[in-house]
PDB file of N, CA and C in Angstrom:
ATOM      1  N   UNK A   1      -5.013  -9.226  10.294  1.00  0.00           N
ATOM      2  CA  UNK A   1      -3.754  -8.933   9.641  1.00  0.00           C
ATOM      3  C   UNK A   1      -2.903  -8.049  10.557  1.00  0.00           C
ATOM      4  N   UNK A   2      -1.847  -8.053  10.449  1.00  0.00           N
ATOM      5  CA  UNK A   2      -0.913  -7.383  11.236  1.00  0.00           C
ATOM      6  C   UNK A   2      -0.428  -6.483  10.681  1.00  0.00           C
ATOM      7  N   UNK A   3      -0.765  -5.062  10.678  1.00  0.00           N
ATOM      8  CA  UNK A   3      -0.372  -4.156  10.285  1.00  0.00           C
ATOM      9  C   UNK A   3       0.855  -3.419  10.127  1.00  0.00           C
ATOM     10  N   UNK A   4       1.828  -3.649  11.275  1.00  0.00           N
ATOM     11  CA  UNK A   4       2.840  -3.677  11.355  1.00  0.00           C
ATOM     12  C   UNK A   4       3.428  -3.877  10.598  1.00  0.00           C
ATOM     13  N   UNK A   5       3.029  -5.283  10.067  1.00  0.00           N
ATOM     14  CA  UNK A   5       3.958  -6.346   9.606  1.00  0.00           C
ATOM     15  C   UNK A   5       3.935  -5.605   7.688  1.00  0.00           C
ATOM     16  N   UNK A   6       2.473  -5.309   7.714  1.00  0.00           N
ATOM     17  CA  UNK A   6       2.037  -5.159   6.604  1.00  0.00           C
ATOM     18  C   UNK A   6       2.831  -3.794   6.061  1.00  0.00           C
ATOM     19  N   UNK A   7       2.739  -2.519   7.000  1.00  0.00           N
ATOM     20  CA  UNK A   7       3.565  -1.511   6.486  1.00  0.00           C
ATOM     21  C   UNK A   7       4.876  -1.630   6.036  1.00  0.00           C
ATOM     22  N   UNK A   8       5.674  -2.518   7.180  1.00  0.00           N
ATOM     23  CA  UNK A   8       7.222  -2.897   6.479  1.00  0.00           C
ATOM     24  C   UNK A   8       7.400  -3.409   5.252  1.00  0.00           C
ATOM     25  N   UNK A   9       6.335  -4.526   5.166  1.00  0.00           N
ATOM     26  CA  UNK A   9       6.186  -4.929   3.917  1.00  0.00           C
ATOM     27  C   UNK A   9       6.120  -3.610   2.979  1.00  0.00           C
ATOM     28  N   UNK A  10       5.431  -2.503   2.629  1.00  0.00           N
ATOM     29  CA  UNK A  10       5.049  -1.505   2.088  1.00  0.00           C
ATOM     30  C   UNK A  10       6.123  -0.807   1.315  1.00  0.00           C
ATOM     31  N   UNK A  11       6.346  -0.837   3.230  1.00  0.00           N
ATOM     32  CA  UNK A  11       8.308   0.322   3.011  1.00  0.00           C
ATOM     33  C   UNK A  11       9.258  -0.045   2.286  1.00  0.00           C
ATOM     34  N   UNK A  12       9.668  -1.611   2.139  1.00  0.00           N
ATOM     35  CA  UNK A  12      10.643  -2.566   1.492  1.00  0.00           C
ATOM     36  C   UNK A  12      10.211  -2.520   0.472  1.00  0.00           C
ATOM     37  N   UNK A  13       8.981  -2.175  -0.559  1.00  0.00           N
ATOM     38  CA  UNK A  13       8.674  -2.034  -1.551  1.00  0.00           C
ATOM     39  C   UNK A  13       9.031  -0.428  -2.234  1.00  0.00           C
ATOM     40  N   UNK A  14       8.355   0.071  -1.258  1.00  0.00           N
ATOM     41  CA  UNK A  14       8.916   1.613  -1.324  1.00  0.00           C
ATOM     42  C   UNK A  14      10.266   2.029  -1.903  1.00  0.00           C
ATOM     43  N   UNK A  15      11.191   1.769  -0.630  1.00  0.00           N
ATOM     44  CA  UNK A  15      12.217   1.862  -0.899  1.00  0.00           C
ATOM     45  C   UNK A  15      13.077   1.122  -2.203  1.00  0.00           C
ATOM     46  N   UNK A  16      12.479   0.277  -2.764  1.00  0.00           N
ATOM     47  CA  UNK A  16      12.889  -0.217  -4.159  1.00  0.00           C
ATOM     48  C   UNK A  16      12.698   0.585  -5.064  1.00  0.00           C
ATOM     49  N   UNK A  17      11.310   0.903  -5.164  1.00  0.00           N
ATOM     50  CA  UNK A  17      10.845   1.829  -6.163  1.00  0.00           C
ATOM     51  C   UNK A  17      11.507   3.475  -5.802  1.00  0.00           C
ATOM     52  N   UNK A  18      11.992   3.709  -4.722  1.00  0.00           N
ATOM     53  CA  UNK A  18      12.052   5.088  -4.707  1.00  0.00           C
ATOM     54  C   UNK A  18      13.446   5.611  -5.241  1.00  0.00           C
ATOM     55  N   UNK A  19      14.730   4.426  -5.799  1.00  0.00           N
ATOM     56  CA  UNK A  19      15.296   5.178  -6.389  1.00  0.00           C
ATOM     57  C   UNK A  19      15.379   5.614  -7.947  1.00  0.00           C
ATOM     58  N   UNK A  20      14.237   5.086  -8.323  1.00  0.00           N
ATOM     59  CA  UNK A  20      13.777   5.473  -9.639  1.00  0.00           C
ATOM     60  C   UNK A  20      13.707   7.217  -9.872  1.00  0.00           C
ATOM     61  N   UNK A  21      14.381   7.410 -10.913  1.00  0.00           N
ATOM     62  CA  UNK A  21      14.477   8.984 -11.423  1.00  0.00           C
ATOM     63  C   UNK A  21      12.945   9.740 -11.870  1.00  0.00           C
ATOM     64  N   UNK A  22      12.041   8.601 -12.323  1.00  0.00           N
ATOM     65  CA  UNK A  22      10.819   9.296 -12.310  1.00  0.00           C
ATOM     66  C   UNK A  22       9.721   8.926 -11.487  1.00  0.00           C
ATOM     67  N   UNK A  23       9.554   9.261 -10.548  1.00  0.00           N
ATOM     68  CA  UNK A  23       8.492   9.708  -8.841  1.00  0.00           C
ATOM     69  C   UNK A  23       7.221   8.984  -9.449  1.00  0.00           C
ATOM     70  N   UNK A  24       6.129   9.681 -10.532  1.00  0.00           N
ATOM     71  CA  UNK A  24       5.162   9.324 -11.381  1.00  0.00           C
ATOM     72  C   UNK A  24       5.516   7.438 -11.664  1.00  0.00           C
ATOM     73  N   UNK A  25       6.708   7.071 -12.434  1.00  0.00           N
ATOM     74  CA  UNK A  25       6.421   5.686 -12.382  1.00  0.00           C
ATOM     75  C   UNK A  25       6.222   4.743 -11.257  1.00  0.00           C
ATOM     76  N   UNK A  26       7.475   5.098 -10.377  1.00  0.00           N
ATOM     77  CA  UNK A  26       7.685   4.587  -9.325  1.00  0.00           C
ATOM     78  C   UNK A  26       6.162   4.869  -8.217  1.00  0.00           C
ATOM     79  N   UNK A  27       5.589   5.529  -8.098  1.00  0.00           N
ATOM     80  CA  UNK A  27       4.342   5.676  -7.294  1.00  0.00           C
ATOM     81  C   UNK A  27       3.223   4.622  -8.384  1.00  0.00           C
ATOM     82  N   UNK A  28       3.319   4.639  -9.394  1.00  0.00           N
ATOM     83  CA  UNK A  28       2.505   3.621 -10.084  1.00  0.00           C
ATOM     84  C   UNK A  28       3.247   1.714  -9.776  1.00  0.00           C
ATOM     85  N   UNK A  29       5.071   1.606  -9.844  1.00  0.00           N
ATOM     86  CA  UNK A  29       5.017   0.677  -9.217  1.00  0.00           C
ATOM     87  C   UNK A  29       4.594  -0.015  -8.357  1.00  0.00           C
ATOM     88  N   UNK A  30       4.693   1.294  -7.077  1.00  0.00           N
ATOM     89  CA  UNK A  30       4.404   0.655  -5.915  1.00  0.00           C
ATOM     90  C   UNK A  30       3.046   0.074  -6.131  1.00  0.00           C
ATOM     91  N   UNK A  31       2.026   0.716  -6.599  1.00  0.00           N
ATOM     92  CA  UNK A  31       0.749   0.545  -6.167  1.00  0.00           C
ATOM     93  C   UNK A  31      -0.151  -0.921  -7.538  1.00  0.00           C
ATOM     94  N   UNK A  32       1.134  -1.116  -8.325  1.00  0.00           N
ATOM     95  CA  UNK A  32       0.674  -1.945  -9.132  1.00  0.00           C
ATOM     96  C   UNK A  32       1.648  -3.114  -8.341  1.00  0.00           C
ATOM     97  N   UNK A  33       2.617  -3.521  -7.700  1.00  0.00           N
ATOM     98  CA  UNK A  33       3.176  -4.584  -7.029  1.00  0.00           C
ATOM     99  C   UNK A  33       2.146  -4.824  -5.803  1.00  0.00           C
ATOM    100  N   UNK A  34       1.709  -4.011  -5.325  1.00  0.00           N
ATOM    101  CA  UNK A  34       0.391  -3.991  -4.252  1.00  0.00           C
ATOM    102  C   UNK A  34      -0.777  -5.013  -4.725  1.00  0.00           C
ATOM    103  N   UNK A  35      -1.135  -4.338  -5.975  1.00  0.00           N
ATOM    104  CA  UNK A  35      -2.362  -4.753  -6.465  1.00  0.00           C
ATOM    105  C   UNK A  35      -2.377  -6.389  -6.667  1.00  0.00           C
ATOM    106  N   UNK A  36      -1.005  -6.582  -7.170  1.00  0.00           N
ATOM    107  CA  UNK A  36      -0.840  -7.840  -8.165  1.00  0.00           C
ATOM    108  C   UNK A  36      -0.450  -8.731  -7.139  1.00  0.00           C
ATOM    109  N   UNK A  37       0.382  -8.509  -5.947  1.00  0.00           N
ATOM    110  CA  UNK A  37       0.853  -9.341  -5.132  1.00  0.00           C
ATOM    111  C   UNK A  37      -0.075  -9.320  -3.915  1.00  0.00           C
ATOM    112  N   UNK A  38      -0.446  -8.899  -2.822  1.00  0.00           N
ATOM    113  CA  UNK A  38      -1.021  -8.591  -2.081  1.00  0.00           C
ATOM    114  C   UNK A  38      -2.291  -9.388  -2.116  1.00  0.00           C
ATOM    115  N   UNK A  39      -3.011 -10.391  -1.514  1.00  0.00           N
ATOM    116  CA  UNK A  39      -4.489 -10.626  -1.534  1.00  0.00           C
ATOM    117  C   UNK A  39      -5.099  -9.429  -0.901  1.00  0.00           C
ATOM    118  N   UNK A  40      -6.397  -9.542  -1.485  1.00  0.00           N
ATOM    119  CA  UNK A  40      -7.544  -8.500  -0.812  1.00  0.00           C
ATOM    120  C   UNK A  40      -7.665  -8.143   0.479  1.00  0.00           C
ATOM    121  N   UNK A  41      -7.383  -8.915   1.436  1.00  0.00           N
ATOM    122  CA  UNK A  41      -7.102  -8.564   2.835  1.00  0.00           C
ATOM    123  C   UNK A  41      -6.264  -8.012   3.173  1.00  0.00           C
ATOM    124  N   UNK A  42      -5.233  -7.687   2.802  1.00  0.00           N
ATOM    125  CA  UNK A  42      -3.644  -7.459   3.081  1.00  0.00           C
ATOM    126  C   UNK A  42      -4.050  -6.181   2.465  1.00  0.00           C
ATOM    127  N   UNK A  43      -4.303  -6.043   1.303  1.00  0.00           N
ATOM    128  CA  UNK A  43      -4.696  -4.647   0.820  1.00  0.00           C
ATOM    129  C   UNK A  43      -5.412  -3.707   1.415  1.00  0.00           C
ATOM    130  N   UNK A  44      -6.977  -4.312   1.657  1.00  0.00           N
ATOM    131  CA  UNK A  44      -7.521  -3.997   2.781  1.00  0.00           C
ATOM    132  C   UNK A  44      -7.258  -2.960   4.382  1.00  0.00           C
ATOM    133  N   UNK A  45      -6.151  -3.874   5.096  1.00  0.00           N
ATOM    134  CA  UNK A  45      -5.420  -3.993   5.924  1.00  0.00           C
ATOM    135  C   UNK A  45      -4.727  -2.641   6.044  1.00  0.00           C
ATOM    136  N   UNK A  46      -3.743  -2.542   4.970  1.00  0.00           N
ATOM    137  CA  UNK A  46      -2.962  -1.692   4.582  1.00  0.00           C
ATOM    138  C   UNK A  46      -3.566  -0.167   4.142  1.00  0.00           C
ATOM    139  N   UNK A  47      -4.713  -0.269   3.403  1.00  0.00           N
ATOM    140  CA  UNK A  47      -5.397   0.887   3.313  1.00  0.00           C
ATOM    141  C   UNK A  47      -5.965   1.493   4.514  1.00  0.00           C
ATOM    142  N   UNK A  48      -6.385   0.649   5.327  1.00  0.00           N
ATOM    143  CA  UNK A  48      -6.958   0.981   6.924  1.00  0.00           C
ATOM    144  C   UNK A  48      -5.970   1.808   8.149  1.00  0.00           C
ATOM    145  N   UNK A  49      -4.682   0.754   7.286  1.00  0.00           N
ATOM    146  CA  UNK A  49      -3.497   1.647   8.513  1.00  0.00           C
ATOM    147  C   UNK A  49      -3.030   3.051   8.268  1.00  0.00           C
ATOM    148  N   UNK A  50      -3.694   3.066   6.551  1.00  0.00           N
ATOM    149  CA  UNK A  50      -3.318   4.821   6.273  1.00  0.00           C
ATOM    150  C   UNK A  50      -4.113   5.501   6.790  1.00  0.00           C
ATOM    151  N   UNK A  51      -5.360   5.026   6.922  1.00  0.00           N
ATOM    152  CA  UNK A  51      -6.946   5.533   7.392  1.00  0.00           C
ATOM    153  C   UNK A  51      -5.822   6.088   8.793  1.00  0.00           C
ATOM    154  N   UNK A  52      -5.686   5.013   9.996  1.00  0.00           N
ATOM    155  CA  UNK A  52      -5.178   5.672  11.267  1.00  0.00           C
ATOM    156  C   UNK A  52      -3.802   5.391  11.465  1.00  0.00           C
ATOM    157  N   UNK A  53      -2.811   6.360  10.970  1.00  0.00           N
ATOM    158  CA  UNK A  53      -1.424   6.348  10.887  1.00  0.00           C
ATOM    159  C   UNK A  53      -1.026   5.825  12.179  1.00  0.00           C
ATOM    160  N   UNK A  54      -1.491   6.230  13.492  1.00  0.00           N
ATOM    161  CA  UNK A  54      -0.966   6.313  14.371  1.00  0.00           C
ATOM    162  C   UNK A  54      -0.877   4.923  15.254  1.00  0.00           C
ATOM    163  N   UNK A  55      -2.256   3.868  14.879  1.00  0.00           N
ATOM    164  CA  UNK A  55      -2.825   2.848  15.343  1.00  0.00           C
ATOM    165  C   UNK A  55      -1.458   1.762  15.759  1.00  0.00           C
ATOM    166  N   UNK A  56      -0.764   1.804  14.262  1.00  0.00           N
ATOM    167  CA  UNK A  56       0.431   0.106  14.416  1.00  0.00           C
ATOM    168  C   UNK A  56       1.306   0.287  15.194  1.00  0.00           C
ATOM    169  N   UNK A  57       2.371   1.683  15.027  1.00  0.00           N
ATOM    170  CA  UNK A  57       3.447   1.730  15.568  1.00  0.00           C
ATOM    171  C   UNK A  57       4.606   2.125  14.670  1.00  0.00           C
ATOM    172  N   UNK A  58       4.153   1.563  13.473  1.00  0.00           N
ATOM    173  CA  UNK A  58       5.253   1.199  12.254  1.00  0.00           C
ATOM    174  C   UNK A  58       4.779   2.514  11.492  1.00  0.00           C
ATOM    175  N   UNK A  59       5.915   3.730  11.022  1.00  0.00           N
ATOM    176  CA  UNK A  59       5.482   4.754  10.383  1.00  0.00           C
ATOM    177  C   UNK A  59       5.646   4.196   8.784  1.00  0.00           C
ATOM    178  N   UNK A  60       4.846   4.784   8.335  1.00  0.00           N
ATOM    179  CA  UNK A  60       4.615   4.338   6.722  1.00  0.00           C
ATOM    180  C   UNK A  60       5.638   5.491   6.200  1.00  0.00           C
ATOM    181  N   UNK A  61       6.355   4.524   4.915  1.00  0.00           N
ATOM    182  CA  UNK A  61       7.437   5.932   4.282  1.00  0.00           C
ATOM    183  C   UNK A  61       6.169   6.903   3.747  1.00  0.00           C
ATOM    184  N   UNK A  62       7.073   8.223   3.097  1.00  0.00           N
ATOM    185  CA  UNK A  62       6.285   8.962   2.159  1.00  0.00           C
ATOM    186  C   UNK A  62       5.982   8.474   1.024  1.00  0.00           C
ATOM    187  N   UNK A  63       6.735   7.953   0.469  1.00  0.00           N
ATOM    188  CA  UNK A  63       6.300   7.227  -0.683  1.00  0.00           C
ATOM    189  C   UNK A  63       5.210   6.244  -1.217  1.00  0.00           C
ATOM    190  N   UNK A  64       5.378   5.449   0.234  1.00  0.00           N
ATOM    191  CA  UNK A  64       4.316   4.513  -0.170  1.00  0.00           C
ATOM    192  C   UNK A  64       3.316   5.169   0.564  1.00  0.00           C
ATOM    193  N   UNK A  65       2.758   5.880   1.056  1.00  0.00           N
ATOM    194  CA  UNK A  65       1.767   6.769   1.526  1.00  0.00           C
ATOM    195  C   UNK A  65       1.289   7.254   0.510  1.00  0.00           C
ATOM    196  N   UNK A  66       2.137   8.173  -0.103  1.00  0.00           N
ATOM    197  CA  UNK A  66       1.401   8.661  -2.103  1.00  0.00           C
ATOM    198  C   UNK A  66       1.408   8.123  -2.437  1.00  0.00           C
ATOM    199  N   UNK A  67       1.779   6.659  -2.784  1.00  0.00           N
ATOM    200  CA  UNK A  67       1.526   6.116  -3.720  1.00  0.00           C
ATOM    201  C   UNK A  67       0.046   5.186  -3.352  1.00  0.00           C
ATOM    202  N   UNK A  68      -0.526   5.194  -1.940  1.00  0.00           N
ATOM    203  CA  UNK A  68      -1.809   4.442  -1.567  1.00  0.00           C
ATOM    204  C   UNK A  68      -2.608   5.370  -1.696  1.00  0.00           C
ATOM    205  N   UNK A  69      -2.378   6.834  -1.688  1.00  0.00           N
ATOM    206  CA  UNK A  69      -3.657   7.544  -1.796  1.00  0.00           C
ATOM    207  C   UNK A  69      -3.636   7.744  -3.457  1.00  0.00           C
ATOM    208  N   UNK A  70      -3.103   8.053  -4.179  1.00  0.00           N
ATOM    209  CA  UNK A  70      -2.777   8.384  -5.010  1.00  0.00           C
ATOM    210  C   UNK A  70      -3.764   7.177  -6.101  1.00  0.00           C
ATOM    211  N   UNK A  71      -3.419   6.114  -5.738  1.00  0.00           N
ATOM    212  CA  UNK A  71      -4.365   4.554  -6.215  1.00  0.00           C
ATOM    213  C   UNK A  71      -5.029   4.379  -5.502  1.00  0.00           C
ATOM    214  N   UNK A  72      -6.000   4.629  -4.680  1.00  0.00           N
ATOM    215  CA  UNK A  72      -6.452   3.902  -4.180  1.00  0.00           C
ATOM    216  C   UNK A  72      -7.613   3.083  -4.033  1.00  0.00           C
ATOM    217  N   UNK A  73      -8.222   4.192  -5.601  1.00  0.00           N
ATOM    218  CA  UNK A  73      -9.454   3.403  -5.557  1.00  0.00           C
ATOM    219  C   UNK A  73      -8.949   1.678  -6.235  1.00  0.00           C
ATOM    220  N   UNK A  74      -8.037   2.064  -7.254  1.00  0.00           N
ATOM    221  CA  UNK A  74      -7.542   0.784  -7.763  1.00  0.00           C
ATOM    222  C   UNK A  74      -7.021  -0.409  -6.759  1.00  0.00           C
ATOM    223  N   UNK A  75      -6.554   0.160  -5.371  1.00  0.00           N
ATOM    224  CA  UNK A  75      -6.111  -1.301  -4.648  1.00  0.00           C
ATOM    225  C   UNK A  75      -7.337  -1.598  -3.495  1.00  0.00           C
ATOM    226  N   UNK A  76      -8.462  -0.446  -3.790  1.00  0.00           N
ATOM    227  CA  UNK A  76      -9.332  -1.139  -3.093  1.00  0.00           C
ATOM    228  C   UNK A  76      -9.993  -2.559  -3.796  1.00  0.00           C
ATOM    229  N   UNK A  77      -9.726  -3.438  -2.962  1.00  0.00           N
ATOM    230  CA  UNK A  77     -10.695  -4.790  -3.095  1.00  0.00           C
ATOM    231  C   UNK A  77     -12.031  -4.506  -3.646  1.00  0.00           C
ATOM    232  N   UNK A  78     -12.404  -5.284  -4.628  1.00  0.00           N
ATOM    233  CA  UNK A  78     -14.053  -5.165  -5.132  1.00  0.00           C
ATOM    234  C   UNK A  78     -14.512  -5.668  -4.259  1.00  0.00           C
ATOM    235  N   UNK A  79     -16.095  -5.607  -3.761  1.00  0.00           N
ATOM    236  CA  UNK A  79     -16.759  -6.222  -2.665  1.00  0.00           C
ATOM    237  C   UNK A  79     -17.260  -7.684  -3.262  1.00  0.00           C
ATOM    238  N   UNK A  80     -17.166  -8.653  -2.249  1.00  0.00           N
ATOM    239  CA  UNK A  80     -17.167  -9.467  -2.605  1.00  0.00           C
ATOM    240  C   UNK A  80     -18.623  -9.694  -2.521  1.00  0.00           C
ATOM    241  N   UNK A  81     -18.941 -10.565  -3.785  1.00  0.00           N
ATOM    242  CA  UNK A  81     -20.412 -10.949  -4.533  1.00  0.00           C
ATOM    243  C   UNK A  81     -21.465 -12.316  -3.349  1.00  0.00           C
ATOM    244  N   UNK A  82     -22.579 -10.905  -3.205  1.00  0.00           N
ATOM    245  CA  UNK A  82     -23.542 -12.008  -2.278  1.00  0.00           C
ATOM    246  C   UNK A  82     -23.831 -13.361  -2.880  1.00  0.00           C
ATOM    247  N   UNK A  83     -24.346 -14.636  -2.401  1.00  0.00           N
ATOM    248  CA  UNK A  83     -24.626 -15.616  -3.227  1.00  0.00           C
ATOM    249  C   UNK A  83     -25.876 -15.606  -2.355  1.00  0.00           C
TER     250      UNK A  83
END
């Protein structure tokens, strides 16, 4: 996945949600448009680039930064089931 690609994606979400008057919903948007849209990899992906900010290139807003730690056990991917 391209991380890069993936943070902008993030930010463009961000920035939707961030002119909302209450911070609390809007940090639950973000991280429920994540959950719902996003496949497991992309999520994945995206949680990893918060892991090393510095790795992509692409700075993550503040917003969507709190709003990935803030959820994150919720946009972590369940592990997927041995067969």
């Amino acid at each position: 996945m391209d991380s890069q690609n993936l943070i902008d994606m993030a930010n463009r979400i961000g920035d939707f949600f961030d002119s909302m008057p209450d911070r609390e919903e809007a940090l639950a948007g973000i991280a429920d448009h994540i959950r719902r849209f996003w496949e497991p990899r992309m999520r994945r992906a995206l949680l990893a680039a918060l892991d090393e900010p510095d790795a992509s290139g692409v700075e993550m807003s503040g917003i969507v930064r709190e709003a990935l730690v803030k959820h994150r056990d919720s946009l972590t991917p369940a592990a997927a089931a041995a067969v």
